[in-house]
Protein backbone atom coordinates (compact mmCIF):
# COMPACT_ATOMS: atom_id res chain seq x y z
CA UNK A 1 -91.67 -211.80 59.84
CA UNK A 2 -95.05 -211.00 61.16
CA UNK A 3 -95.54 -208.62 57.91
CA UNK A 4 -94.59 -211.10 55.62
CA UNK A 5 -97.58 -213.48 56.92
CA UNK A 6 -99.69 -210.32 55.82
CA UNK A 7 -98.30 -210.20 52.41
CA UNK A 8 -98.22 -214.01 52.39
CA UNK A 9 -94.91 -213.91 51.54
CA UNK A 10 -92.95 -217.23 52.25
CA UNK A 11 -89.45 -217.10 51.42
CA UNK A 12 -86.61 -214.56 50.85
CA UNK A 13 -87.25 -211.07 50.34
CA UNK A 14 -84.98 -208.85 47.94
CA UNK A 15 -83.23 -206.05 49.14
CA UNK A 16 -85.62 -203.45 47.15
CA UNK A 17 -89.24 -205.21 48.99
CA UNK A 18 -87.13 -204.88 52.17
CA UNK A 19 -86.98 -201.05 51.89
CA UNK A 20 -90.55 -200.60 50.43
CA UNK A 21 -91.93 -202.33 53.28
CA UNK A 22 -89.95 -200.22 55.55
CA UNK A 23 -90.85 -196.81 53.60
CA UNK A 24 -94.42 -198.03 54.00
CA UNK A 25 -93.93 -198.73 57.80
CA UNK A 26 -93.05 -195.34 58.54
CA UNK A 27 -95.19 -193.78 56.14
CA UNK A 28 -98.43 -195.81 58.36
CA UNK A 29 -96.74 -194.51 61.49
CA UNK A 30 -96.74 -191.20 60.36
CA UNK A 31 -99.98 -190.24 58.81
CA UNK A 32 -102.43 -193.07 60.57
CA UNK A 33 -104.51 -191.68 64.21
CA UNK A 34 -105.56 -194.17 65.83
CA UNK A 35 -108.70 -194.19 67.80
CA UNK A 36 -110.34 -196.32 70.02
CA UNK A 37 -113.77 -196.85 71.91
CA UNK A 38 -115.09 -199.77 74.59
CA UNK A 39 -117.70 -200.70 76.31
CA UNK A 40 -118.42 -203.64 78.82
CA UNK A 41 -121.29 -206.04 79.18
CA UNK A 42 -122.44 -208.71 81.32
CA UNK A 43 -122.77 -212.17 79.64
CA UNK A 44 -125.52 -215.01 80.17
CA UNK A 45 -124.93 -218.29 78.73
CA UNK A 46 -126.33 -221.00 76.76
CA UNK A 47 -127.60 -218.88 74.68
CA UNK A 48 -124.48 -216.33 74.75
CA UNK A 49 -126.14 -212.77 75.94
CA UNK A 50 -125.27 -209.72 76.10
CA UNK A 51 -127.50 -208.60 78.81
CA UNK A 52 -127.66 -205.05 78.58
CA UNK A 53 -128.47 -205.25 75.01
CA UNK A 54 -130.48 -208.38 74.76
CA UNK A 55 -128.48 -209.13 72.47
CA UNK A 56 -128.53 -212.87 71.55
CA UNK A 57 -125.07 -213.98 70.55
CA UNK A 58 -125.98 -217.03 68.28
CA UNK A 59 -121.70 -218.07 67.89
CA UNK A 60 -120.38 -221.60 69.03
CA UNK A 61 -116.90 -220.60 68.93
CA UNK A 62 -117.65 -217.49 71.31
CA UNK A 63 -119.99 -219.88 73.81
CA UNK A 64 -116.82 -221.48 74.01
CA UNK A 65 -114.37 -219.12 74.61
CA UNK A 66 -116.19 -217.55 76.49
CA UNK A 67 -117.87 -219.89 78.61
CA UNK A 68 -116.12 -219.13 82.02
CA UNK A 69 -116.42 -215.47 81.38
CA UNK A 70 -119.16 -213.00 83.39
CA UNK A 71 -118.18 -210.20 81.10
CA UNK A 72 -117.23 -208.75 77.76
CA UNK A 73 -115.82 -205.83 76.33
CA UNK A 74 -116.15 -204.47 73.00
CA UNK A 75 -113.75 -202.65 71.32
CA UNK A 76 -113.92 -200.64 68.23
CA UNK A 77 -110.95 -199.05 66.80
CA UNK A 78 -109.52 -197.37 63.77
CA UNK A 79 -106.11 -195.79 62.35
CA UNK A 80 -108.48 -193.09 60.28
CA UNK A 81 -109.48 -192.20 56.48
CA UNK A 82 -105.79 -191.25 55.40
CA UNK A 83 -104.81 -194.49 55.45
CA UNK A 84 -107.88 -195.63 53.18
CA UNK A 85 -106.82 -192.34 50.63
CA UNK A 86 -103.35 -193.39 50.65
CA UNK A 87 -104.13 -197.22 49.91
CA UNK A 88 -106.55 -195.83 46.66
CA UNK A 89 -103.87 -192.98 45.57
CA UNK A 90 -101.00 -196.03 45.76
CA UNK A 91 -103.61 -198.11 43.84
CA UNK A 92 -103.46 -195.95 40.93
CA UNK A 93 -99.87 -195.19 40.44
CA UNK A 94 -98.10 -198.01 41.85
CA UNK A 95 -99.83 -201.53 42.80
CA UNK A 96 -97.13 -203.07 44.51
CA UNK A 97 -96.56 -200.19 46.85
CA UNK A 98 -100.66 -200.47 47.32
CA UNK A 99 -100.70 -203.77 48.50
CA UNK A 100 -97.56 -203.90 50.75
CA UNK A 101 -99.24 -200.70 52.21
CA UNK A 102 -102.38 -202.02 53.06
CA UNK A 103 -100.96 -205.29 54.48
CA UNK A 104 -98.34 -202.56 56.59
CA UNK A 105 -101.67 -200.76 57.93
CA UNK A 106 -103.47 -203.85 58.66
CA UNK A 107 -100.30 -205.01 60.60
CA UNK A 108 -100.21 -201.69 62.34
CA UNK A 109 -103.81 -202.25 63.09
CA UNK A 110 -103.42 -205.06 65.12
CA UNK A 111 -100.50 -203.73 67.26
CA UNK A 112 -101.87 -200.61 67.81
CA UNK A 113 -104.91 -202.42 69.03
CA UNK A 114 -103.25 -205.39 71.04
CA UNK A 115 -101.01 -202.09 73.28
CA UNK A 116 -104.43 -200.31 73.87
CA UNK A 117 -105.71 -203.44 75.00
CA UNK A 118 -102.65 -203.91 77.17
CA UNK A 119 -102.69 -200.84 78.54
CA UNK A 120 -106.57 -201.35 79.95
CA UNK A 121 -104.72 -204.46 82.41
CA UNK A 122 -107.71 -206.16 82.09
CA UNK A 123 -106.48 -209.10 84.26
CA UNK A 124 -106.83 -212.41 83.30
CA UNK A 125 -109.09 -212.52 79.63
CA UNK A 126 -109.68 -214.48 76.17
CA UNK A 127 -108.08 -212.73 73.04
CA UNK A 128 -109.56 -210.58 70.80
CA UNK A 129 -112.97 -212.54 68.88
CA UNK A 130 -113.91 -210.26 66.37
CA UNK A 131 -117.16 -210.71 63.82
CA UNK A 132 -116.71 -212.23 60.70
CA UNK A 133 -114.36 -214.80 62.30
CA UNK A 134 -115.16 -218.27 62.70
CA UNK A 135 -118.93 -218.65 63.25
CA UNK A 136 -119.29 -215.34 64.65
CA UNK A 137 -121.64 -213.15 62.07
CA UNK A 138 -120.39 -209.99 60.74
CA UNK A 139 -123.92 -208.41 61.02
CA UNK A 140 -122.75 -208.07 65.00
CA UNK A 141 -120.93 -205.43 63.56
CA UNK A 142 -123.62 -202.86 63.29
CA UNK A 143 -125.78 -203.42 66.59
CA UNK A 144 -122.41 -203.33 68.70
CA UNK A 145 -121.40 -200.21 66.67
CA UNK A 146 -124.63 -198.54 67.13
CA UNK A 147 -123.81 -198.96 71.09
CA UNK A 148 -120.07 -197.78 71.07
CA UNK A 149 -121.38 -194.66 69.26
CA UNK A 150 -118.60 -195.11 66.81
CA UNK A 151 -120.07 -192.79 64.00
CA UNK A 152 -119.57 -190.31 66.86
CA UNK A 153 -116.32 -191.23 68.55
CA UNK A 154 -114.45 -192.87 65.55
CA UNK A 155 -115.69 -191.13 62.27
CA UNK A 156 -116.66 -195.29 61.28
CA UNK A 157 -119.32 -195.94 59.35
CA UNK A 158 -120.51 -199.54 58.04
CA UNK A 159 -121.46 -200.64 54.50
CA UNK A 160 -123.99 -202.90 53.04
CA UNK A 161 -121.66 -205.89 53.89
CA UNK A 162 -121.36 -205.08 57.49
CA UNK A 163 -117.80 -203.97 57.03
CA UNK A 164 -116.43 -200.40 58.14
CA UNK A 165 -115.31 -197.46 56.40
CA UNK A 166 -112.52 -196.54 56.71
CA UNK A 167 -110.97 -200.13 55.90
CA UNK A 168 -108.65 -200.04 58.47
CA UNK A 169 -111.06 -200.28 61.51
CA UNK A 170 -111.97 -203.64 63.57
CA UNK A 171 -114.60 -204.38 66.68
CA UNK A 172 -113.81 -207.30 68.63
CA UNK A 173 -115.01 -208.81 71.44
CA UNK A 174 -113.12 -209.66 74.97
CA UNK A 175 -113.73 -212.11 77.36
């Protein structure tokens, strides 16, 4: 159901989308490595700081989510290039495949991501803000990569836009 919402897909699916999506599912399993990186900082407030950056945090929505916290962490992960090489090769020989793909690796993304958090037992903590959500710029994106040293530990690098390459790669913040 939850891959549907990816595909926004409302309604019955055929037999034959059925088994594409789950060729796809075990085709991300298989050839996706996810990796992973974090750092924590201490937060001041009003305005939102990350204070062993200096990093001025100008976001409403986090001041507000995270206004009982002390600390952040910052996670950057990926599931690797093969997925992006897949997505292009399935964009040239078969477009519906393409798209249920990439919605299948964004999916796996998020679940991949949401057990690594789990497994850190952070305690009690917001969810997962990441930039380019609500107010919260995507330009964050390259100061808090520069920091996690994900060029280094992730292969990620970030384009013009403030996005990451490979596609299939997020940082979000913690409370």
């Amino acid at each position: 159901k939850a891959m549907l919402q990816y595909l926004r897909y409302y309604g019955e699916v055929d037999e034959k989308t059925n088994a594409l999506i789950d060729e796809c599912i075990l085709e991300v399993q298989h050839i996706s490595r996810f990796k992973a990186a974090t750092q924590e900082f201490h937060l001041s407030h009003s305005p939102l700081c990350l204070k062993e950056m200096n990093l001025l945090i100008n976001s409403q929505d986090l001041e507000f989510y995270f206004q009982d916290c002390s600390k952040c962490l910052v996670i950057a992960c990926t599931l690797g290039i093969q997925i992006d090489r897949q997505i292009k090769l399935y964009e040239h020989i078969d477009m519906t495949k393409a798209v249920i793909f990439d919605a299948v690796s964004s999916r796996y993304l998020e679940e991949c991501c949401d057990e690594y958090e789990n497994n850190l037992h952070l305690g009690a903590h917001t969810f997962r803000f990441a930039p380019g959500y609500g107010d919260l710029p995507l330009t964050l994106n390259r100061p808090l990569s520069q920091v996690l040293q994900v060029d280094k530990k992730l292969g990620l690098t970030i384009n013009n836009g403030g996005l990451f390459i490979p596609t299939k790669s997020m940082l979000g913040i913690i409370g």
